[in-house]
N, C-alpha and C. Protein backbone atom coordinates (compact mmCIF):
# COMPACT_ATOMS: atom_id res chain seq x y z
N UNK A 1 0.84 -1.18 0.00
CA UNK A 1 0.00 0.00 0.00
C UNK A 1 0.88 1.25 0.00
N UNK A 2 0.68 2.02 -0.98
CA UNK A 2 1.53 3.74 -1.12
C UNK A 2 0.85 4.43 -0.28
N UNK A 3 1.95 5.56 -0.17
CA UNK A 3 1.17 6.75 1.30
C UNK A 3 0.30 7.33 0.16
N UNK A 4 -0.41 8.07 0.75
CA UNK A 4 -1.18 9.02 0.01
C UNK A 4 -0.97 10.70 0.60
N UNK A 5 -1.33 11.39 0.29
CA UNK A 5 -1.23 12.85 0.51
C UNK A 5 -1.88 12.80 1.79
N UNK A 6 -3.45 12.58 2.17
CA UNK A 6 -4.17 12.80 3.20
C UNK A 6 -3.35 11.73 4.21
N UNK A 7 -2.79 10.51 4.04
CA UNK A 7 -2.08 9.66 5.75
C UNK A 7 -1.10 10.41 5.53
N UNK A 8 -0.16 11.03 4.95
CA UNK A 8 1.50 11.86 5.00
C UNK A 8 0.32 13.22 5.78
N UNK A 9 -0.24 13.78 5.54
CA UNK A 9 -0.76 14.91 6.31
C UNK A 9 -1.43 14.52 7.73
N UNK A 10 -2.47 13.86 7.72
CA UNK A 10 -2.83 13.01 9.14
C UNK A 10 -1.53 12.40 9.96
N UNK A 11 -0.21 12.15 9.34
CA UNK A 11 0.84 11.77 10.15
C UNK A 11 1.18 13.04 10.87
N UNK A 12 1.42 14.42 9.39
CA UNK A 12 2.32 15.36 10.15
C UNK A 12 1.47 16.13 11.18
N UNK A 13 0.12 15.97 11.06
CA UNK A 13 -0.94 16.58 12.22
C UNK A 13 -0.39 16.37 13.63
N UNK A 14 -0.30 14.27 13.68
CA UNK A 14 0.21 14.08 14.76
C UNK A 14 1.31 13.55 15.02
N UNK A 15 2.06 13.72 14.38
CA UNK A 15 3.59 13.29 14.67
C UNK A 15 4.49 15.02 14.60
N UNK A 16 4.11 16.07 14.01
CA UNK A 16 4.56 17.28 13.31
C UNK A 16 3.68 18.45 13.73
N UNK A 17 2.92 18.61 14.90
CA UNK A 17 2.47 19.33 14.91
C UNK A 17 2.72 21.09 14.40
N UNK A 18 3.98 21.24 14.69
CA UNK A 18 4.56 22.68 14.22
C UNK A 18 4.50 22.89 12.41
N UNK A 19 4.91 21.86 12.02
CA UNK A 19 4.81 21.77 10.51
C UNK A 19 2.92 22.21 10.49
N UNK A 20 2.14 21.38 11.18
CA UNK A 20 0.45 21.24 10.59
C UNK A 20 0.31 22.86 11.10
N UNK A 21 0.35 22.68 12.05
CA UNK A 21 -0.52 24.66 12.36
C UNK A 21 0.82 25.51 11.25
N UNK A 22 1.65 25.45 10.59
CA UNK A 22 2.38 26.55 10.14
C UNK A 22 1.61 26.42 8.37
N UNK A 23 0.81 25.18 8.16
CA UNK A 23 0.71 25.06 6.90
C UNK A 23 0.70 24.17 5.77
N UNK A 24 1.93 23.21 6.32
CA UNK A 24 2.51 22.47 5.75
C UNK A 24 1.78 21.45 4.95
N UNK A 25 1.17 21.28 3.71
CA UNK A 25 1.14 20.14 3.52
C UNK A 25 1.25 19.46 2.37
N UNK A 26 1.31 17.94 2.35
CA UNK A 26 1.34 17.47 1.23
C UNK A 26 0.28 17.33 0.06
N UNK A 27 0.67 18.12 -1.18
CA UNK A 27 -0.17 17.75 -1.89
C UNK A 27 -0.68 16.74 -3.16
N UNK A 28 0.77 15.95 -3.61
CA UNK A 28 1.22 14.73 -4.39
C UNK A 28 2.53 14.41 -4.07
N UNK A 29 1.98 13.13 -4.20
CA UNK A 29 3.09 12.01 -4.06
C UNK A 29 3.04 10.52 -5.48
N UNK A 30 4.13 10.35 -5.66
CA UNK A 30 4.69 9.49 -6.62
C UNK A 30 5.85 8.57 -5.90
N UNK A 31 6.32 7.67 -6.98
CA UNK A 31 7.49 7.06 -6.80
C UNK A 31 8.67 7.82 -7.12
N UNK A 32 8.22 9.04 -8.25
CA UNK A 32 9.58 9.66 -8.12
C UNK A 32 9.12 11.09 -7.74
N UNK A 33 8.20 11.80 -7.40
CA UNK A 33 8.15 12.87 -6.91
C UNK A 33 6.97 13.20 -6.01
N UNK A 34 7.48 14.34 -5.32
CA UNK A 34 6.55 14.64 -3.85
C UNK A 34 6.60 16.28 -3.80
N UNK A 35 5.30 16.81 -3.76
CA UNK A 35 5.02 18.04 -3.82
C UNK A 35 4.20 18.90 -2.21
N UNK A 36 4.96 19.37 -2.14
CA UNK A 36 4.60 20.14 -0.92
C UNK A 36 4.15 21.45 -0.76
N UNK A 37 3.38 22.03 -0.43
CA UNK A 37 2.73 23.53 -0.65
C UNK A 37 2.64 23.98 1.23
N UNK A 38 2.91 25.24 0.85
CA UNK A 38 2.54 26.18 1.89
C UNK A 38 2.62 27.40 2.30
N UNK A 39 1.27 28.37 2.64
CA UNK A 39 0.70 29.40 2.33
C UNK A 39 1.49 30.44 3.26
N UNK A 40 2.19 31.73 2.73
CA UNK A 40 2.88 32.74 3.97
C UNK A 40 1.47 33.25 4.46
N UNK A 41 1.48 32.91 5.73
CA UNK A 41 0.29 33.55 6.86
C UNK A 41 0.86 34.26 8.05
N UNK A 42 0.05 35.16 8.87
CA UNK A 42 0.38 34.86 10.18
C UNK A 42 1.44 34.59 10.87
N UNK A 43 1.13 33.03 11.13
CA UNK A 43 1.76 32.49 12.16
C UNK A 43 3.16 31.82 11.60
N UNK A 44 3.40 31.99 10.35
CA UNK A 44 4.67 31.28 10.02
C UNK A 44 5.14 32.62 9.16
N UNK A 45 4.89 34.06 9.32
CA UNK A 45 6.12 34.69 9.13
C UNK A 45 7.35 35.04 10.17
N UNK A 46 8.11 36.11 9.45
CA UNK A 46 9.18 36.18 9.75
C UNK A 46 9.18 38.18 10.28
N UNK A 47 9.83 38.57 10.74
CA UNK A 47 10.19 40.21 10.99
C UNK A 47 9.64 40.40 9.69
N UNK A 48 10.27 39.89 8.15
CA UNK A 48 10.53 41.01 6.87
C UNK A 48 9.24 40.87 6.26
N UNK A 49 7.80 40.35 6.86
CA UNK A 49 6.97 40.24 6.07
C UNK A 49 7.20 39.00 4.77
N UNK A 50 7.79 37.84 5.10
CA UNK A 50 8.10 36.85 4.33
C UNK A 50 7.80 35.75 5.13
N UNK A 51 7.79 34.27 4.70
CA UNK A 51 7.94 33.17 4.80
C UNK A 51 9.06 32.64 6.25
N UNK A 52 9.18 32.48 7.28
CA UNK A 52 10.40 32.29 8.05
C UNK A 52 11.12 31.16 7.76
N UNK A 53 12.48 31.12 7.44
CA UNK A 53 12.56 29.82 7.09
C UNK A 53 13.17 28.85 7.76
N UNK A 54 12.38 28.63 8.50
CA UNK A 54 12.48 27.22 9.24
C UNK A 54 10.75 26.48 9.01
N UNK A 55 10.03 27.23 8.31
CA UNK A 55 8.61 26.48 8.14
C UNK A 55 9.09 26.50 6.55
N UNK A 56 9.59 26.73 5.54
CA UNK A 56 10.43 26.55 4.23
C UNK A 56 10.90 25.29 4.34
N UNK A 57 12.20 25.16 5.20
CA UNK A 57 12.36 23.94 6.17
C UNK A 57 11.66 22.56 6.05
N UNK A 58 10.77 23.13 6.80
CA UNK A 58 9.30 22.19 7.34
C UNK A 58 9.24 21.41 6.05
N UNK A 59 8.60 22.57 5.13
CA UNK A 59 7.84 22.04 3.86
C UNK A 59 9.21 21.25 2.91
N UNK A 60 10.20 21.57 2.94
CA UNK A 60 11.04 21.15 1.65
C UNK A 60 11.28 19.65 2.38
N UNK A 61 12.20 19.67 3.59
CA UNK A 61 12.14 18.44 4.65
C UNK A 61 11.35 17.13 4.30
N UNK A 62 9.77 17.30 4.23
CA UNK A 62 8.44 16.69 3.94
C UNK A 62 8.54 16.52 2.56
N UNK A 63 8.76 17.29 1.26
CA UNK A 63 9.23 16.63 0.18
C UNK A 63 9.86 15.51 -0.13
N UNK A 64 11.13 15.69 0.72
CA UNK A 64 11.82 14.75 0.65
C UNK A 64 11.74 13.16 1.09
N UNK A 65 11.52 13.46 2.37
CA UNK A 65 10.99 12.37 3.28
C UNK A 65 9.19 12.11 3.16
N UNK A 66 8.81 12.20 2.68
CA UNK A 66 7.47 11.42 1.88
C UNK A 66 8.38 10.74 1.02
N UNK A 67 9.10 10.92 0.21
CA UNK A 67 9.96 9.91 -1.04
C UNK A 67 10.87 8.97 -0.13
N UNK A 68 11.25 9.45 0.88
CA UNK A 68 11.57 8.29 1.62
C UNK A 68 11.06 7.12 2.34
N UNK A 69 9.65 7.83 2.80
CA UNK A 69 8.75 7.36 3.92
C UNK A 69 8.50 5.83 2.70
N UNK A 70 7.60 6.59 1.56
CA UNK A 70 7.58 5.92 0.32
C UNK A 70 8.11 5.00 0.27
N UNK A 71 8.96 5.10 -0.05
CA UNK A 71 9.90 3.97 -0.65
C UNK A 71 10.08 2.60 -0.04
N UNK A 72 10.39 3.22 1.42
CA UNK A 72 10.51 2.02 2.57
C UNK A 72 9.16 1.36 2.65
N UNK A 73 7.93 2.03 2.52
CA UNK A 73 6.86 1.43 2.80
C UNK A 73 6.60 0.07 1.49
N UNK A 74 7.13 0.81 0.35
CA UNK A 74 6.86 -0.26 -1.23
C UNK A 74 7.78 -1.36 -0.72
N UNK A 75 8.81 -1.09 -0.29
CA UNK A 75 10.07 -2.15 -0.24
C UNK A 75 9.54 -3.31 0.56
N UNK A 76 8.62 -2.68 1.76
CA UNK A 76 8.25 -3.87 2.71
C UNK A 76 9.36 -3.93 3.82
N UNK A 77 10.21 -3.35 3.94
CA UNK A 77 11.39 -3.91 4.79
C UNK A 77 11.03 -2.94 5.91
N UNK A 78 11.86 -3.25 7.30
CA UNK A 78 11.71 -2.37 8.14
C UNK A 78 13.61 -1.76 7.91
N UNK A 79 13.43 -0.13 7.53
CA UNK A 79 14.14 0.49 7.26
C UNK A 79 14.06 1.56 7.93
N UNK A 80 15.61 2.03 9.10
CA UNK A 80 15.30 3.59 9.47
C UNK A 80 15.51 4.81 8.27
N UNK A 81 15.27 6.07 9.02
CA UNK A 81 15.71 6.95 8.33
C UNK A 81 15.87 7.69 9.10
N UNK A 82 16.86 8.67 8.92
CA UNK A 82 17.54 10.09 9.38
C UNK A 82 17.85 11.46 8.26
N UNK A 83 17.70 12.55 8.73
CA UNK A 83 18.36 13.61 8.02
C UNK A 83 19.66 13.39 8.94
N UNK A 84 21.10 13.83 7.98
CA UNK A 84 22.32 13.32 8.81
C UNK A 84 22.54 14.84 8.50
N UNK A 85 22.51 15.51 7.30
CA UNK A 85 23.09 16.62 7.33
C UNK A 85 22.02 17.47 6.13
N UNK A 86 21.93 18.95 6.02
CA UNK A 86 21.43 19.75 5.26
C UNK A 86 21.83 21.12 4.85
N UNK A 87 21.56 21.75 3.99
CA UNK A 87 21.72 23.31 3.36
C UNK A 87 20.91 23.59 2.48
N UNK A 88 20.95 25.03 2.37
CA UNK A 88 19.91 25.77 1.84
C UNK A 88 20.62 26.86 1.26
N UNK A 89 19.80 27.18 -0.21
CA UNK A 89 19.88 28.72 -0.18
C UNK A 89 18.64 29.19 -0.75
N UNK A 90 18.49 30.88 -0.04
CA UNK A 90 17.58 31.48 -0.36
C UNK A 90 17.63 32.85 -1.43
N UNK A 91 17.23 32.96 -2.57
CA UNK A 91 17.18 33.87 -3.56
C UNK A 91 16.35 34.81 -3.87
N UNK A 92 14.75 35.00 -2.97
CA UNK A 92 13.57 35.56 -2.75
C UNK A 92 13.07 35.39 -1.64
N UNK A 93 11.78 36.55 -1.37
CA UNK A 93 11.25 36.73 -0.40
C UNK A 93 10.19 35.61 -0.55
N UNK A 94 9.79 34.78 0.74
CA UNK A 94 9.02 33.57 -0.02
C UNK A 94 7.19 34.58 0.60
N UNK A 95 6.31 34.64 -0.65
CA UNK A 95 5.75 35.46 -0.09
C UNK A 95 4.52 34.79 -0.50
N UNK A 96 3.34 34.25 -0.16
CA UNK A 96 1.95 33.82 -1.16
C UNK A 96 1.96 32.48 -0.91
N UNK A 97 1.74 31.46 -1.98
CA UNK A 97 1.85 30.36 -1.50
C UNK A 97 3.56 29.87 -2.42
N UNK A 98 3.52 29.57 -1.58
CA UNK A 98 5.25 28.43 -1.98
C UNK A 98 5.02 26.48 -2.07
N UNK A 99 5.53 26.65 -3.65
CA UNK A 99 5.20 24.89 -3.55
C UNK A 99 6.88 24.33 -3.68
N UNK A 100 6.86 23.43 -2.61
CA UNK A 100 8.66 22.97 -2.61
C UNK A 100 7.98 21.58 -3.14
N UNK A 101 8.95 21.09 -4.41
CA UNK A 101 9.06 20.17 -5.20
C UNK A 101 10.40 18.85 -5.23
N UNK A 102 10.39 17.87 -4.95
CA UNK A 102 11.50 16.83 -4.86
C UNK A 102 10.65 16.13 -5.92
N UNK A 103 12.11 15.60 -6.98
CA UNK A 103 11.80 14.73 -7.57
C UNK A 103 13.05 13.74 -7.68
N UNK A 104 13.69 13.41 -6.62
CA UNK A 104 14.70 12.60 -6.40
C UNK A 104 14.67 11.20 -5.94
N UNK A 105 13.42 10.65 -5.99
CA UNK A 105 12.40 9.18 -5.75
C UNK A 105 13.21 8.02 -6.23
N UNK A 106 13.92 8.10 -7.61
CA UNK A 106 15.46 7.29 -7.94
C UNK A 106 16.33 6.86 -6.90
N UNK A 107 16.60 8.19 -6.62
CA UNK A 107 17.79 7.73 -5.85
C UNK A 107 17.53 7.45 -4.63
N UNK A 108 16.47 7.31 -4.03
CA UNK A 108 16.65 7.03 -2.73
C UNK A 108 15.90 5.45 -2.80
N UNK A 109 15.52 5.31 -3.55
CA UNK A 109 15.04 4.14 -3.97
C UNK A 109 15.82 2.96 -4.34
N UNK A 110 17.81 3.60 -5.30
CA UNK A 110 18.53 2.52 -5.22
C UNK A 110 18.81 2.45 -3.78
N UNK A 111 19.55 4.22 -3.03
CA UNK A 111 19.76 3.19 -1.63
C UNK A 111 19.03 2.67 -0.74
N UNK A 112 17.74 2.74 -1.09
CA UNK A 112 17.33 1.65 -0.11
C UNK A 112 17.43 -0.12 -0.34
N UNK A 113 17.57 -0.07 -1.91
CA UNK A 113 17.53 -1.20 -2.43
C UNK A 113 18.80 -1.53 -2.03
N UNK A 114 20.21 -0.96 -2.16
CA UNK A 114 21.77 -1.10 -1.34
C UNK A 114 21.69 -2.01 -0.32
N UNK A 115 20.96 -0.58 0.64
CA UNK A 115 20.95 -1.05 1.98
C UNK A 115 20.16 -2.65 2.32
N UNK A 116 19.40 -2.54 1.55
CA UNK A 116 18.22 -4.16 1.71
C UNK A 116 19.22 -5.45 1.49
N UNK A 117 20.16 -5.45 0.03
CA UNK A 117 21.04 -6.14 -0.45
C UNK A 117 22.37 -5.98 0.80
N UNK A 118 22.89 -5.37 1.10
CA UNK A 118 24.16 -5.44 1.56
C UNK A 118 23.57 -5.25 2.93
N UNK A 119 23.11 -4.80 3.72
CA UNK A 119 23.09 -4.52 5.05
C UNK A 119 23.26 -3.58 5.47
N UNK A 120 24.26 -2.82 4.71
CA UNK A 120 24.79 -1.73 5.13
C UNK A 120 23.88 -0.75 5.12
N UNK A 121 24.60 0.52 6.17
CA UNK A 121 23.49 1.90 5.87
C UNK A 121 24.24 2.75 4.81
N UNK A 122 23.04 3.14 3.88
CA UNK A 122 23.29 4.08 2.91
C UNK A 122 23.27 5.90 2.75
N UNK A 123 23.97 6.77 2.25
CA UNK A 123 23.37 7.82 2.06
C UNK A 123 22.95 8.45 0.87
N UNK A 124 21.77 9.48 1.06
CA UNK A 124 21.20 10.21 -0.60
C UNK A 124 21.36 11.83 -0.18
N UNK A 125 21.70 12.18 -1.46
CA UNK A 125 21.07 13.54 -1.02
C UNK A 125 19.93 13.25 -1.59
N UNK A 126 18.60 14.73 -1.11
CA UNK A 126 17.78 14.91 -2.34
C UNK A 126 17.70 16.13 -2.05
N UNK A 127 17.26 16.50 -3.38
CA UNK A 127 16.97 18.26 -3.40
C UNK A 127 15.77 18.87 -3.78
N UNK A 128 15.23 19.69 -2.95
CA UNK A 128 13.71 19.97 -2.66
C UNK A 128 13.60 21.67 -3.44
N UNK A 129 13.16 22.24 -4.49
CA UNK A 129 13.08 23.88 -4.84
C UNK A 129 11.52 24.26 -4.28
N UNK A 130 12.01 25.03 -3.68
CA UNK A 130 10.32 26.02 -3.60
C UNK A 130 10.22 26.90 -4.11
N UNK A 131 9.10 27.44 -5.10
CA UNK A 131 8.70 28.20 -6.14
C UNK A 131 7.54 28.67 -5.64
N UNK A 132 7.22 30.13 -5.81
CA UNK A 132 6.32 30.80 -5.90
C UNK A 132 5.35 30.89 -6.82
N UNK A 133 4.29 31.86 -6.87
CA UNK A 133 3.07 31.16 -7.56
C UNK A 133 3.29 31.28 -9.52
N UNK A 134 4.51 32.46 -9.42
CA UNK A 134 5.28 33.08 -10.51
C UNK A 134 5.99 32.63 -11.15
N UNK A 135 6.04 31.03 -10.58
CA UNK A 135 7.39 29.98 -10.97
C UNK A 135 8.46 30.18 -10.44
N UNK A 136 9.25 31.30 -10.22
CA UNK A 136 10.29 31.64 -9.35
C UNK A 136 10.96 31.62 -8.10
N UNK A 137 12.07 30.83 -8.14
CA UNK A 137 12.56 29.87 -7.01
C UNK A 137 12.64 30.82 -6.00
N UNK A 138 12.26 30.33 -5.27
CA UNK A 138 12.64 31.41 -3.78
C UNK A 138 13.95 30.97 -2.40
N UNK A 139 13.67 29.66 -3.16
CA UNK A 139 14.61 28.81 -2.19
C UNK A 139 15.04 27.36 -2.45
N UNK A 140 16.33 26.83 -2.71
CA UNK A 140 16.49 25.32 -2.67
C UNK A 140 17.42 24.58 -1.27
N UNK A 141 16.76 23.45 -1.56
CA UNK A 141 16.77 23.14 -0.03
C UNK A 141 18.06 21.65 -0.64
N UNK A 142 18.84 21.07 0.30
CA UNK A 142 19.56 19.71 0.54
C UNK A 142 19.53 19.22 1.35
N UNK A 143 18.79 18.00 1.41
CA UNK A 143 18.88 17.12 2.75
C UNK A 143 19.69 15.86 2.37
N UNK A 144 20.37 14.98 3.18
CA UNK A 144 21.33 14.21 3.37
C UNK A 144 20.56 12.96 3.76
N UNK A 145 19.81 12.40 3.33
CA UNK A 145 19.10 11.17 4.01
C UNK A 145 20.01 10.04 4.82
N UNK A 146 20.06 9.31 5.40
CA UNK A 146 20.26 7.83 5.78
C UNK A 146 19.51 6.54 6.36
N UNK A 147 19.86 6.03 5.36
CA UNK A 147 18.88 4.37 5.77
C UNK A 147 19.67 3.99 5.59
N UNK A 148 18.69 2.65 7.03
CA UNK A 148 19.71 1.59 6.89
C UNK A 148 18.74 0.47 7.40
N UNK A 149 19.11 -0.78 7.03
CA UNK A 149 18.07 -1.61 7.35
C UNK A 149 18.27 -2.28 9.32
N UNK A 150 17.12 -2.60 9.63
CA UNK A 150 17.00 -2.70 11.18
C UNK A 150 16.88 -4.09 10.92
């Protein structure tokens, strides 16, 4: 059984609460890509009248790891996961709604398949862009995944 958009959102409700009240959510998911949206309001700006980014964060983070969550769930195996390491850069004010996009579902898909075959724990990057409603990147995100099989 694949996640779907509504259990990846019912998770981050209650596993993520800070992500759910800031916005966060998923709105497609694939085997190779995972789309994340979320609206500058309120409660998830910043001083400059922008996006703060640690709820940018939130949302690009959740791109990624839905393609992970994914993957492990198709595989059947019991597989951890970790962010080990990350970076960012920002090029715009993230202002309206922002959709952060991963389509790196490949690669985390051979290493999990690695890790299943060898034992060993593996690492991926993947890389998450958030775009404004204008198309224009406002921000790309790198997270460092690791699995490994339990």
């Amino acid at each position: 059984m694949k996640l779907t958009p509504k259990k990846v959102n019912l998770f981050t409700m209650m596993k993520l609460p800070s992500a759910w009240l800031c916005g966060v959510r998923l709105k497609e998911i694939s085997e190779e890509k995972a789309v994340v949206k979320v609206k500058h309001r309120w409660i998830n700006q910043n001083p400059f009248n922008s996006m703060y980014f640690a709820v940018q964060a939130m949302a690009a983070e959740l791109s990624t790891g839905a393609l992970v969550m994914n993957q492990i769930k198709i595989s059947g195996e019991k597989i951890s996961m970790l962010v080990a390491e990350n970076n960012a850069s920002f090029s715009k004010k993230a202002t309206g709604k922002i959709t952060f996009t991963c389509t790196d579902g490949d690669n985390i898909k051979k290493a999990i398949a690695t890790t299943i075959e060898t034992g060993e724990g593996q690492t991926c990057w993947m890389k998450s862009i958030g775009k404004n409603k204008d198309d224009i990147t406002v921000a790309e995100f790198n997270f460092k995944w690791t699995v490994k099989k339990r």
